[in-house]
PDB file of N, CA and C in Angstrom:
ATOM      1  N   UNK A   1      12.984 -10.886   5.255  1.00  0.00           N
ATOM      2  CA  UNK A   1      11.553 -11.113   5.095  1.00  0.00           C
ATOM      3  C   UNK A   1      10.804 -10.084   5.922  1.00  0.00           C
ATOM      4  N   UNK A   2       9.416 -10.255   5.886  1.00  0.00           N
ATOM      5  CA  UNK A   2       8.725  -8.858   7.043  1.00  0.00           C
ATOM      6  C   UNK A   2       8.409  -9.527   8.124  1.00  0.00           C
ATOM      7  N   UNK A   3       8.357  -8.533   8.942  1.00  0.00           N
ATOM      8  CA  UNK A   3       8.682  -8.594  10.256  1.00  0.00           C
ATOM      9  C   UNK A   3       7.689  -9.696  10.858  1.00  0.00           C
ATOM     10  N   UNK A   4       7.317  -9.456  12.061  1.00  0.00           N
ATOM     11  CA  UNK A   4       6.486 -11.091  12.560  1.00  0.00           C
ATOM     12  C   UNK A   4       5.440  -9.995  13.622  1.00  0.00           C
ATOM     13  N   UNK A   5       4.059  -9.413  13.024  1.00  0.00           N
ATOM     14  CA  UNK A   5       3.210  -8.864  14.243  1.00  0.00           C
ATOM     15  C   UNK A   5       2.652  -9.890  14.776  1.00  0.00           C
ATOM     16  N   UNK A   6       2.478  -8.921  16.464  1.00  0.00           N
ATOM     17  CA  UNK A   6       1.956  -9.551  17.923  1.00  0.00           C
ATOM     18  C   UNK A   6       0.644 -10.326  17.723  1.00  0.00           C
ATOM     19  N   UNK A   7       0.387 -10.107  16.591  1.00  0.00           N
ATOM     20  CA  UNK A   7      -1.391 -10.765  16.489  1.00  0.00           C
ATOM     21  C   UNK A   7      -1.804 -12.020  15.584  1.00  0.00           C
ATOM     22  N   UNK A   8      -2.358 -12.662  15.601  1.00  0.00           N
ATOM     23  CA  UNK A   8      -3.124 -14.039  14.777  1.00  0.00           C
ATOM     24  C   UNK A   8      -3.001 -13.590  13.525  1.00  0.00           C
ATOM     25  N   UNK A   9      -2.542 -14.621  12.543  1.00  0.00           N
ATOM     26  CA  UNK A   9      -2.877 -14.037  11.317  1.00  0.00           C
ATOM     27  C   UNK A   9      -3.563 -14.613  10.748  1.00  0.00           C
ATOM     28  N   UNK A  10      -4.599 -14.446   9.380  1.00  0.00           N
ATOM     29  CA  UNK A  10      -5.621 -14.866   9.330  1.00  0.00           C
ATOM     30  C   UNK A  10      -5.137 -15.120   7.621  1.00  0.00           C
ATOM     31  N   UNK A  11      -5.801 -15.960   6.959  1.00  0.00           N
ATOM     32  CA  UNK A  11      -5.479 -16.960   5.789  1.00  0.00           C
ATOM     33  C   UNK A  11      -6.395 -16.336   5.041  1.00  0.00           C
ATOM     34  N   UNK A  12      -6.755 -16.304   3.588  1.00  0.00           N
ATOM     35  CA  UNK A  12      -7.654 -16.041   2.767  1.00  0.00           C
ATOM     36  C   UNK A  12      -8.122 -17.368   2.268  1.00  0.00           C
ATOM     37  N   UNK A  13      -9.417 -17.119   2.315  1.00  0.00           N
ATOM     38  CA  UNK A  13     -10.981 -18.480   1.381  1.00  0.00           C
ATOM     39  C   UNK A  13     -10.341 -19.366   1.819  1.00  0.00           C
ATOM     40  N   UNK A  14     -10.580 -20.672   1.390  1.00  0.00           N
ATOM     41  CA  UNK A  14     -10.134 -21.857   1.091  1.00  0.00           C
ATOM     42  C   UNK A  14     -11.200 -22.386   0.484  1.00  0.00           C
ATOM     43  N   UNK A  15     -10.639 -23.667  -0.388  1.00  0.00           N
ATOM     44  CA  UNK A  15     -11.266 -24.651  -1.265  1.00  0.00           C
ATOM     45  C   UNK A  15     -11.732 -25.883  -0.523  1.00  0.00           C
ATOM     46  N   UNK A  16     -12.768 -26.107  -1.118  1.00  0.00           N
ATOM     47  CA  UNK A  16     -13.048 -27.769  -0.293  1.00  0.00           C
ATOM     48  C   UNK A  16     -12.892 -28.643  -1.403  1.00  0.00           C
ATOM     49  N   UNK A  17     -12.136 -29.812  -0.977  1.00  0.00           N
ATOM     50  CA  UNK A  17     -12.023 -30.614  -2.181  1.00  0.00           C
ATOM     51  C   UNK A  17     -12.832 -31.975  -1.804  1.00  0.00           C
ATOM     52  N   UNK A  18     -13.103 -33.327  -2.762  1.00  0.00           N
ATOM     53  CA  UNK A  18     -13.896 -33.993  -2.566  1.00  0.00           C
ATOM     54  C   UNK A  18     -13.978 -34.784  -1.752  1.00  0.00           C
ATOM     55  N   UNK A  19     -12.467 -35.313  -0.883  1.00  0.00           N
ATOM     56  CA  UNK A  19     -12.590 -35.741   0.813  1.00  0.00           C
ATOM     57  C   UNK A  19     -13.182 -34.855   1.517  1.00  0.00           C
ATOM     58  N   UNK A  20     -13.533 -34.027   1.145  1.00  0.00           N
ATOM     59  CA  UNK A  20     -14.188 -33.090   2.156  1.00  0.00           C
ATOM     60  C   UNK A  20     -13.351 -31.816   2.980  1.00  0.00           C
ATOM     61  N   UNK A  21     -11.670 -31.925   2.829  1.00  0.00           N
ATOM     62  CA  UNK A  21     -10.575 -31.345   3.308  1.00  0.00           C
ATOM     63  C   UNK A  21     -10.274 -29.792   3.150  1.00  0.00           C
ATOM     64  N   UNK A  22     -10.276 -29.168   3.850  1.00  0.00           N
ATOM     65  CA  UNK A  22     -10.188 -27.564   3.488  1.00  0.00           C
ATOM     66  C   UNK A  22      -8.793 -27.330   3.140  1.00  0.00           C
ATOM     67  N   UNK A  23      -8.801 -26.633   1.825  1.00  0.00           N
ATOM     68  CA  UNK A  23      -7.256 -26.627   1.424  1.00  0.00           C
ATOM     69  C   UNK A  23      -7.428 -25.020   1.496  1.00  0.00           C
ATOM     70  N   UNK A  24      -6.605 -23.929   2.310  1.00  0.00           N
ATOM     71  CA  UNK A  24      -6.527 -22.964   3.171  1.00  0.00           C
ATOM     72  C   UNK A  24      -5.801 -22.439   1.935  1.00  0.00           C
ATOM     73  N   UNK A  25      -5.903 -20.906   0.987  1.00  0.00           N
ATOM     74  CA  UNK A  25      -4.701 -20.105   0.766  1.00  0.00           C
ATOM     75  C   UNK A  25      -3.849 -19.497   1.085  1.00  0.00           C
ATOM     76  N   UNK A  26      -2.610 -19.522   1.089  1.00  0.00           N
ATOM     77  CA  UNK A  26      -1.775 -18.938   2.005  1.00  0.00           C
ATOM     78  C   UNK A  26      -1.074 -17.875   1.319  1.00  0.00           C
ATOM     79  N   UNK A  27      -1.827 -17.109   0.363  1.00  0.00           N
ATOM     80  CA  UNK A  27      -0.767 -15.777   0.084  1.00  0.00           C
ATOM     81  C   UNK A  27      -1.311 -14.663   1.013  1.00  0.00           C
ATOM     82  N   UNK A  28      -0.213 -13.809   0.790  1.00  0.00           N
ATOM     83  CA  UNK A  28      -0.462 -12.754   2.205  1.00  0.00           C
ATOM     84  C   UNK A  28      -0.010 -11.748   1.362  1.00  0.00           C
ATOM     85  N   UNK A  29      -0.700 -10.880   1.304  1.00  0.00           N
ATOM     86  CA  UNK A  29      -0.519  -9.414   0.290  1.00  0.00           C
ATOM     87  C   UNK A  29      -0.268  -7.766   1.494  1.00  0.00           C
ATOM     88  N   UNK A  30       0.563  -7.405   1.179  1.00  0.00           N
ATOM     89  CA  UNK A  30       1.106  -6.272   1.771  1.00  0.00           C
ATOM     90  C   UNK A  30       1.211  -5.189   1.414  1.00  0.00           C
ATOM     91  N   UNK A  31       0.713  -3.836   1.534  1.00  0.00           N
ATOM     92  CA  UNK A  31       0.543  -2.509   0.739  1.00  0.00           C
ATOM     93  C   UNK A  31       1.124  -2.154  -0.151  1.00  0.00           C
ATOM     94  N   UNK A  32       2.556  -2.497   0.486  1.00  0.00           N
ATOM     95  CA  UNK A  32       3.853  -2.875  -1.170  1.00  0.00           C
ATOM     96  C   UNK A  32       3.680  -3.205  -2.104  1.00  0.00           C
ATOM     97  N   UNK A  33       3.130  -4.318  -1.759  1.00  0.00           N
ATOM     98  CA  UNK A  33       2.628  -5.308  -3.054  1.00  0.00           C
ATOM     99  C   UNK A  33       1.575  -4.624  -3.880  1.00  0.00           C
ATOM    100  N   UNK A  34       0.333  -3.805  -3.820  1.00  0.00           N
ATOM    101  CA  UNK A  34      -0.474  -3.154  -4.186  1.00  0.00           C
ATOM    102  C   UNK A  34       0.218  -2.052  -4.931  1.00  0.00           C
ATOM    103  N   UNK A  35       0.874  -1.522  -3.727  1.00  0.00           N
ATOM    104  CA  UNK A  35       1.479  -0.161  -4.465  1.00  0.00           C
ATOM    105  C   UNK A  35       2.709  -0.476  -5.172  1.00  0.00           C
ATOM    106  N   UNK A  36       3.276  -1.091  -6.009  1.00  0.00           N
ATOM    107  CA  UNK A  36       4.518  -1.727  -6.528  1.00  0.00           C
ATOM    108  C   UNK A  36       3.854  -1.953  -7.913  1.00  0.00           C
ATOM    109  N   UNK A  37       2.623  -2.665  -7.905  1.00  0.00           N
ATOM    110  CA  UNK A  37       1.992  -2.657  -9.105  1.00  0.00           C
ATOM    111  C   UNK A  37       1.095  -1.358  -9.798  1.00  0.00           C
ATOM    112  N   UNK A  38       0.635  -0.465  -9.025  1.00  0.00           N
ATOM    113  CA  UNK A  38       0.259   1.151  -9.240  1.00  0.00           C
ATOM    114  C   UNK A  38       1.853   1.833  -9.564  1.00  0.00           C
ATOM    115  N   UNK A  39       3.153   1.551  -9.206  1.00  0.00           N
ATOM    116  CA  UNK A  39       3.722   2.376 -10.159  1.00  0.00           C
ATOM    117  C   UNK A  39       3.581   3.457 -10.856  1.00  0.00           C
ATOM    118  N   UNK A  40       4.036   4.881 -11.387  1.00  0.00           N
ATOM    119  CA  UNK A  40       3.331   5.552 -12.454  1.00  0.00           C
ATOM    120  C   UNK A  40       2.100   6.231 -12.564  1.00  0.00           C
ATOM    121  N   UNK A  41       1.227   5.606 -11.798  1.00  0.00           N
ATOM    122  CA  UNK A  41      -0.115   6.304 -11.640  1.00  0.00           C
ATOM    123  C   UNK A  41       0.030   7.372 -10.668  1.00  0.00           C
ATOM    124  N   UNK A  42      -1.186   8.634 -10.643  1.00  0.00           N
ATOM    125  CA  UNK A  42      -1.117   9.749 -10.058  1.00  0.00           C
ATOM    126  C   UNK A  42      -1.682   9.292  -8.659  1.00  0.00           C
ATOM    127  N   UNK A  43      -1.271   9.589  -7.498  1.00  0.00           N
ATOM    128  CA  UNK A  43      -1.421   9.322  -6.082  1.00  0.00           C
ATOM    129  C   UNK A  43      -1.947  10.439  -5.632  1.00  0.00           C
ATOM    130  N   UNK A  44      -2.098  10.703  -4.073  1.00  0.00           N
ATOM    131  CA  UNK A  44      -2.671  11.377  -3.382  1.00  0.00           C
ATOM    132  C   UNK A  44      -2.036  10.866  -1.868  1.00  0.00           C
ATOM    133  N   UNK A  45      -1.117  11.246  -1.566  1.00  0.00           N
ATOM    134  CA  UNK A  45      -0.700  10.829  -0.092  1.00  0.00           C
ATOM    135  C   UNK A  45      -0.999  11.409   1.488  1.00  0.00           C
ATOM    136  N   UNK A  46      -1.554  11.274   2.041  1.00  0.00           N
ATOM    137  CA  UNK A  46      -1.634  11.838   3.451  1.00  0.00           C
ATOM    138  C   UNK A  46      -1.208  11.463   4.727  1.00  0.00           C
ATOM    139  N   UNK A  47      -0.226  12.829   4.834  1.00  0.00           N
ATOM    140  CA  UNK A  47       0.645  12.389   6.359  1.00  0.00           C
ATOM    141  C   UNK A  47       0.491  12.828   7.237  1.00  0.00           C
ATOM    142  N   UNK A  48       1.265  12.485   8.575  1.00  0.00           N
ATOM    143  CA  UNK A  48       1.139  13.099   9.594  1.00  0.00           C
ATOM    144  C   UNK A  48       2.659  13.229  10.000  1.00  0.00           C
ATOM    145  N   UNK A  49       3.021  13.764  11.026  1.00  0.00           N
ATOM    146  CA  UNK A  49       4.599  14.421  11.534  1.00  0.00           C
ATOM    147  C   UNK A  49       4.221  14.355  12.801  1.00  0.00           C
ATOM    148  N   UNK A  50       4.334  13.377  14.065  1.00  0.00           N
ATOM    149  CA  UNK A  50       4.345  13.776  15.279  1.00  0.00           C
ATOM    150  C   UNK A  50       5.191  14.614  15.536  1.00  0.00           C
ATOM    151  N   UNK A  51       4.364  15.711  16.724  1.00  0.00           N
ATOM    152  CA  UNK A  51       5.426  16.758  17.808  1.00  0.00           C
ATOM    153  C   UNK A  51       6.112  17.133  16.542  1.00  0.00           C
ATOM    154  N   UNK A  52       5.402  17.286  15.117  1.00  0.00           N
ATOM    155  CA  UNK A  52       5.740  18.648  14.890  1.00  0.00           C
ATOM    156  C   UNK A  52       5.380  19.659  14.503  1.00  0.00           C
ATOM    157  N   UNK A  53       5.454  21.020  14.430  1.00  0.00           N
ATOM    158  CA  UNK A  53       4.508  21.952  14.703  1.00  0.00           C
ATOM    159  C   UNK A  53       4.764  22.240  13.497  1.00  0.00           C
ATOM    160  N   UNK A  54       5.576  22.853  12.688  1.00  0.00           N
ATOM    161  CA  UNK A  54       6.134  23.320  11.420  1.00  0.00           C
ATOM    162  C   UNK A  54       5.582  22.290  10.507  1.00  0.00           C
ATOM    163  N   UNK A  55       4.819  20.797  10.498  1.00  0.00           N
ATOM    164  CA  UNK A  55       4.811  19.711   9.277  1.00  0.00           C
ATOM    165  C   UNK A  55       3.978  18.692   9.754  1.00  0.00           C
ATOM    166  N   UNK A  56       2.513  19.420  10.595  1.00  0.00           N
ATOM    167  CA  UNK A  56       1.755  18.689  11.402  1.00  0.00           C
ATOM    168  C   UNK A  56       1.245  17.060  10.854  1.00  0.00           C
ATOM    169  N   UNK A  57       0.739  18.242  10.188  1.00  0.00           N
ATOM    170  CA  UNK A  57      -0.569  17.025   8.400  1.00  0.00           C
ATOM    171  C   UNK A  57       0.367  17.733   7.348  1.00  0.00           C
ATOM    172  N   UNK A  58       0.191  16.838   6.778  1.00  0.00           N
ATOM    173  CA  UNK A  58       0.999  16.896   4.789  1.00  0.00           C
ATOM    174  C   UNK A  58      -0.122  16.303   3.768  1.00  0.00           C
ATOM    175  N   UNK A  59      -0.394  16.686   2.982  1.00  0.00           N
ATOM    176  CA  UNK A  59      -0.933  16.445   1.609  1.00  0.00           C
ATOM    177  C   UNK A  59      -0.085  16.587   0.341  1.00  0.00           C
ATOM    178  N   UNK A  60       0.613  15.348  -0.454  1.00  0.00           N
ATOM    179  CA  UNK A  60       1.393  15.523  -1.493  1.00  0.00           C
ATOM    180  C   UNK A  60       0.164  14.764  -2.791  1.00  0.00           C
ATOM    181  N   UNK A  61       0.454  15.581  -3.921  1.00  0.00           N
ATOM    182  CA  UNK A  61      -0.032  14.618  -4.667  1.00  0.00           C
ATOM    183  C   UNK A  61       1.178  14.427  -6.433  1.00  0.00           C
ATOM    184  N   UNK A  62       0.918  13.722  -6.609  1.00  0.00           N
ATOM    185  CA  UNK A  62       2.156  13.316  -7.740  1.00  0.00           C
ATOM    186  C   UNK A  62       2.146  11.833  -8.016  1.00  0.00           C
ATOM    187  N   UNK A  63       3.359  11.671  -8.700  1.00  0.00           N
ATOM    188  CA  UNK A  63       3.021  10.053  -9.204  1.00  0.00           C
ATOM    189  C   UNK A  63       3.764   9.668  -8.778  1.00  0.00           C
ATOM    190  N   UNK A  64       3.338   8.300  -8.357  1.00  0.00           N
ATOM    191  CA  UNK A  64       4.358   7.228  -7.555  1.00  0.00           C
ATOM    192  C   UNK A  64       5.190   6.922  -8.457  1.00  0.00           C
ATOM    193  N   UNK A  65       6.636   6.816  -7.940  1.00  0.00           N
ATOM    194  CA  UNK A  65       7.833   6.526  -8.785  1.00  0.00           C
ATOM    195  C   UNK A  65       8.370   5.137  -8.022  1.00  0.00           C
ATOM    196  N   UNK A  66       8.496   5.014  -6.808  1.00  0.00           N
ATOM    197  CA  UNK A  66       8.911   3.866  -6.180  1.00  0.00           C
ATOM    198  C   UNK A  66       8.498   3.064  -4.936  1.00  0.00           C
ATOM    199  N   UNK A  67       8.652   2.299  -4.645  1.00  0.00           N
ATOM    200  CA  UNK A  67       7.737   2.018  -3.550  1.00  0.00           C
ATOM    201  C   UNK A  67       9.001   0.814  -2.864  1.00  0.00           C
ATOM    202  N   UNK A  68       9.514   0.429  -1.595  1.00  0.00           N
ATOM    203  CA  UNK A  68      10.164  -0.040  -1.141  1.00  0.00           C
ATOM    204  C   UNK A  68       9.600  -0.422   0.344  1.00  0.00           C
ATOM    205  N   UNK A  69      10.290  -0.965   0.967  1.00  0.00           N
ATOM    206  CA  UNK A  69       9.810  -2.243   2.183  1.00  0.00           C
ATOM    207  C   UNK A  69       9.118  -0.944   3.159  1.00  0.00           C
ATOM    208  N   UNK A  70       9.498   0.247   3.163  1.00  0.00           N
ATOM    209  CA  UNK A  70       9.401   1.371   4.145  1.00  0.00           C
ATOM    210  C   UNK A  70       9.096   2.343   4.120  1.00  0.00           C
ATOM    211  N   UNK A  71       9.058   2.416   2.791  1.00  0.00           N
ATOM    212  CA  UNK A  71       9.094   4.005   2.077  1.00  0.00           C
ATOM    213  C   UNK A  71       8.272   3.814   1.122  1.00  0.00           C
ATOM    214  N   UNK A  72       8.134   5.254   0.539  1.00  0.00           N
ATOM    215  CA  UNK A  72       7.035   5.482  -0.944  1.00  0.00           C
ATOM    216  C   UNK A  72       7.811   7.041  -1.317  1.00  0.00           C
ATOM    217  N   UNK A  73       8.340   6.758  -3.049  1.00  0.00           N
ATOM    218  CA  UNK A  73       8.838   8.006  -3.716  1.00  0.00           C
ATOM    219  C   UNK A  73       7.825   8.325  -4.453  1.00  0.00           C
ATOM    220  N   UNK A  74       7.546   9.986  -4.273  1.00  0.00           N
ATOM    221  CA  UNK A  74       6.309  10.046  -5.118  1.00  0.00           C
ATOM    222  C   UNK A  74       7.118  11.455  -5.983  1.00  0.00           C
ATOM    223  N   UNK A  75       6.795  12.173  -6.896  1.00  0.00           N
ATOM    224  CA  UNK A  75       7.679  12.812  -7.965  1.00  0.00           C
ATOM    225  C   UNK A  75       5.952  13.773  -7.157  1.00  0.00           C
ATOM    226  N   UNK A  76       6.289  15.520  -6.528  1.00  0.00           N
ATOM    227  CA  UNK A  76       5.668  15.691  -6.198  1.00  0.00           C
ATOM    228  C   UNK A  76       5.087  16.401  -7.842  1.00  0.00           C
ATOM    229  N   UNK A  77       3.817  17.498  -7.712  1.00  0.00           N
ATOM    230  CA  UNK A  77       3.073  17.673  -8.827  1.00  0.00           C
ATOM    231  C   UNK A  77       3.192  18.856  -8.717  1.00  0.00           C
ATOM    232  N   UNK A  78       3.642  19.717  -7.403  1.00  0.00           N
ATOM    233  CA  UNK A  78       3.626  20.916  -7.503  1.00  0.00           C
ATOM    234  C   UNK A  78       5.113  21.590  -7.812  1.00  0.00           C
ATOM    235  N   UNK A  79       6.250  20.579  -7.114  1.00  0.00           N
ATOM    236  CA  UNK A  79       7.717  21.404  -6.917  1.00  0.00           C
ATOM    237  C   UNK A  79       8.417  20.373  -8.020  1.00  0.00           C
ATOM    238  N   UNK A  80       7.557  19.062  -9.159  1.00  0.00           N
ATOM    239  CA  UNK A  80       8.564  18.350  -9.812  1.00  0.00           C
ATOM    240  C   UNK A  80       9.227  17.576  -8.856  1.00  0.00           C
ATOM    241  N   UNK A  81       9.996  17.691  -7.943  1.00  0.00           N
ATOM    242  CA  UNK A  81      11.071  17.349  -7.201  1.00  0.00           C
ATOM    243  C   UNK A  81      10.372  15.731  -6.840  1.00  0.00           C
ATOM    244  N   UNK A  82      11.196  14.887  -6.700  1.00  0.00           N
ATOM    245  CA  UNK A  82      11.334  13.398  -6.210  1.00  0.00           C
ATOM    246  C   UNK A  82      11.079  13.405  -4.406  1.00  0.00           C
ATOM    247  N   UNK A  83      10.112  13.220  -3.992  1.00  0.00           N
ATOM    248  CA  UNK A  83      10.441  13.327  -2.548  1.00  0.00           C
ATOM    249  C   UNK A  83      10.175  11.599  -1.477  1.00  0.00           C
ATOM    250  N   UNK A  84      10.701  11.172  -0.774  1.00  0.00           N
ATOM    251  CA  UNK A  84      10.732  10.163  -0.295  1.00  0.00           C
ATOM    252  C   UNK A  84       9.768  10.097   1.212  1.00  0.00           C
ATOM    253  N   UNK A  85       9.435   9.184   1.526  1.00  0.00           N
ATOM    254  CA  UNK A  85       8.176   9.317   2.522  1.00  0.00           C
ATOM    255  C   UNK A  85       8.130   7.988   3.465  1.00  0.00           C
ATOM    256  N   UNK A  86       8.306   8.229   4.445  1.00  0.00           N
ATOM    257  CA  UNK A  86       8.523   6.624   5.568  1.00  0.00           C
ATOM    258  C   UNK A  86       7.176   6.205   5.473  1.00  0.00           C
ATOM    259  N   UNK A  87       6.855   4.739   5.623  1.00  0.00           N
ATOM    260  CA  UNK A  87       5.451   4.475   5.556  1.00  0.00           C
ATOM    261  C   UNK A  87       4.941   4.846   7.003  1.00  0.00           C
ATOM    262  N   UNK A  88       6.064   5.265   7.867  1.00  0.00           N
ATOM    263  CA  UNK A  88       5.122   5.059   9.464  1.00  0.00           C
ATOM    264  C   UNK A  88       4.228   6.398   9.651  1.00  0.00           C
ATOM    265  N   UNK A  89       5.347   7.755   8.806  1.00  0.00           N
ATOM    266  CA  UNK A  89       4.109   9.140   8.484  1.00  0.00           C
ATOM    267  C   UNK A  89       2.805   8.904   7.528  1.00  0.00           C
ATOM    268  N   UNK A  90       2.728   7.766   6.547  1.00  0.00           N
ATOM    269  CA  UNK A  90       1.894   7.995   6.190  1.00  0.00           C
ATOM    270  C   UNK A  90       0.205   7.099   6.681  1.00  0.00           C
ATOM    271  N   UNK A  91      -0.293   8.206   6.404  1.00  0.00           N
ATOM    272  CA  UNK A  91      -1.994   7.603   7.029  1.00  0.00           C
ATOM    273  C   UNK A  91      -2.647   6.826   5.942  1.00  0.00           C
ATOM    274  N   UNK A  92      -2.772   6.942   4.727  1.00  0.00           N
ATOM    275  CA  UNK A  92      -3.354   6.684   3.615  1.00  0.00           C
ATOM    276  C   UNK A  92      -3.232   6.991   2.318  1.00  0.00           C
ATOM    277  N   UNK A  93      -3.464   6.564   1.266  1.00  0.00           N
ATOM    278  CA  UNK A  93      -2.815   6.941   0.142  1.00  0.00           C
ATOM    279  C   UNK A  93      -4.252   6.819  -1.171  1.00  0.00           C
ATOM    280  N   UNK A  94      -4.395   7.728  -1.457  1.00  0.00           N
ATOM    281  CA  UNK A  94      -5.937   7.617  -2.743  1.00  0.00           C
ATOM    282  C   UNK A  94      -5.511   7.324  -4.078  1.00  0.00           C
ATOM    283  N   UNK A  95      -5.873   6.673  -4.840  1.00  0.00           N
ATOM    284  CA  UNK A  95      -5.770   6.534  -6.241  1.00  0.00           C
ATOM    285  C   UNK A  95      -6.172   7.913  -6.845  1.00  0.00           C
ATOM    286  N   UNK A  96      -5.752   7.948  -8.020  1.00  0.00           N
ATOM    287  CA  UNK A  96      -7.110   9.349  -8.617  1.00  0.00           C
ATOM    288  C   UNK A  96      -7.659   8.318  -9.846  1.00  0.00           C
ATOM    289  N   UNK A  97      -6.523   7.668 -10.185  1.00  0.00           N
ATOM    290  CA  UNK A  97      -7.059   6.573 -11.298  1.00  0.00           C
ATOM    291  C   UNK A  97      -7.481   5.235 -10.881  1.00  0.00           C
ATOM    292  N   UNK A  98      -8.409   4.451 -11.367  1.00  0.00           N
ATOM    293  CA  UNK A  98      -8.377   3.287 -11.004  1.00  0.00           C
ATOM    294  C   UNK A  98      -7.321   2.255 -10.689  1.00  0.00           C
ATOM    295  N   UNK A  99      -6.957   1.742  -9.308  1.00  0.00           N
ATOM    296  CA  UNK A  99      -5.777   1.006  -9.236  1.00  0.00           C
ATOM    297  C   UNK A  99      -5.696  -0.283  -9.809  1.00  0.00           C
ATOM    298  N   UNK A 100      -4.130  -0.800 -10.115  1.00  0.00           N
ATOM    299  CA  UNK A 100      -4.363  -2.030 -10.601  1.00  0.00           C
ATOM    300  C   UNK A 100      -4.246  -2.907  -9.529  1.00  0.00           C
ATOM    301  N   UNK A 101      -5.068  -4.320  -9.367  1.00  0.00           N
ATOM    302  CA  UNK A 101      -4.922  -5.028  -8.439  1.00  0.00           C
ATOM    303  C   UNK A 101      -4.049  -6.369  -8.463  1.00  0.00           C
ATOM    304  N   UNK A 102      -3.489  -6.746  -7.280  1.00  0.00           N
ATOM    305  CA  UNK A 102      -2.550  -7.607  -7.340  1.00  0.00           C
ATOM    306  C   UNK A 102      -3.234  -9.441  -7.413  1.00  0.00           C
ATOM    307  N   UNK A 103      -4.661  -9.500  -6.896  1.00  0.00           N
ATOM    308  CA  UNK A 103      -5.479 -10.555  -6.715  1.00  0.00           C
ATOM    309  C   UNK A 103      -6.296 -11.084  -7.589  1.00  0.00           C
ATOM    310  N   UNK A 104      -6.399 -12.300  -8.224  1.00  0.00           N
ATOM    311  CA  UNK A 104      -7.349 -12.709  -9.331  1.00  0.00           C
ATOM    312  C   UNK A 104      -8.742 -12.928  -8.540  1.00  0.00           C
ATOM    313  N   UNK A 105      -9.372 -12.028  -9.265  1.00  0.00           N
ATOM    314  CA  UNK A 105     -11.022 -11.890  -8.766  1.00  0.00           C
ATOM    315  C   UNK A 105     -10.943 -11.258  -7.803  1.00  0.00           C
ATOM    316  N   UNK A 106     -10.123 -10.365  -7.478  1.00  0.00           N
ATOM    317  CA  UNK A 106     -10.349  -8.935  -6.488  1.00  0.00           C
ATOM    318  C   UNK A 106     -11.358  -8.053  -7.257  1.00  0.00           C
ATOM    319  N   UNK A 107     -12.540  -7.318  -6.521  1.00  0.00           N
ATOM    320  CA  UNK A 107     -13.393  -6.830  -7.037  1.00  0.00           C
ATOM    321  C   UNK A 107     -13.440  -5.272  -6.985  1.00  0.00           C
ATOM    322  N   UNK A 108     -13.647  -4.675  -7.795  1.00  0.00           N
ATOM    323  CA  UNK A 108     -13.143  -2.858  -7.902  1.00  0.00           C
ATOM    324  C   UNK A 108     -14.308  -1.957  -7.849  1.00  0.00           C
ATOM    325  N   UNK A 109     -14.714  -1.521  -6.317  1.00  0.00           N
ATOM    326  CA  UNK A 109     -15.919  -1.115  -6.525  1.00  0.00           C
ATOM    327  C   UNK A 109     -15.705   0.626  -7.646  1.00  0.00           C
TER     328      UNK A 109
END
């Protein structure tokens, strides 16, 4: 399962039902989960490489091919080639297409 962070975790909405009782949602959505369902679509990834001088910042862009507990395979756009990517180098990741979302009534600005 994933790991257990140092901090409070916090619940999404809840419903009030007619005792008056807050019934709390408890799904918990994880970048994986987002990016697992984008599949296929064209990405935009941005990294970083501590202490290293040769691969400071990285910019790949290509289509996501896989996405796993740690990692992200993206098929790059310039060399073809399949390249694999730890999530801890990466800073952020852009759609170019509209993403698909994993939440009913998530809103897409």
């Amino acid at each position: 399962m994933y790991w257990q962070y140092p901090y409070q975790q916090y619940q999404y909405g809840g419903n009030v039902s007619q005792a008056g009782n807050i019934q709390q949602r408890t799904e918990r959505y994880y970048s994986e989960d987002l990016l697992q369902k984008n599949i296929g679509k064209t990405v935009t990834v941005y990294l970083t490489f501590e202490n290293n001088k040769q691969w400071n910042a990285r910019q790949v862009t290509g289509k996501l091919r896989e996405v796993g507990r740690d990692f992200i395979l993206v098929k790059d756009r310039q060399t073809g080639k399949d390249q694999m990517y730890l999530n801890i180098n990466v800073d952020y990741i852009v759609f170019d297409d509209a993403p698909a979302t994993i939440a009913d009534g998530y809103d897409q600005d």
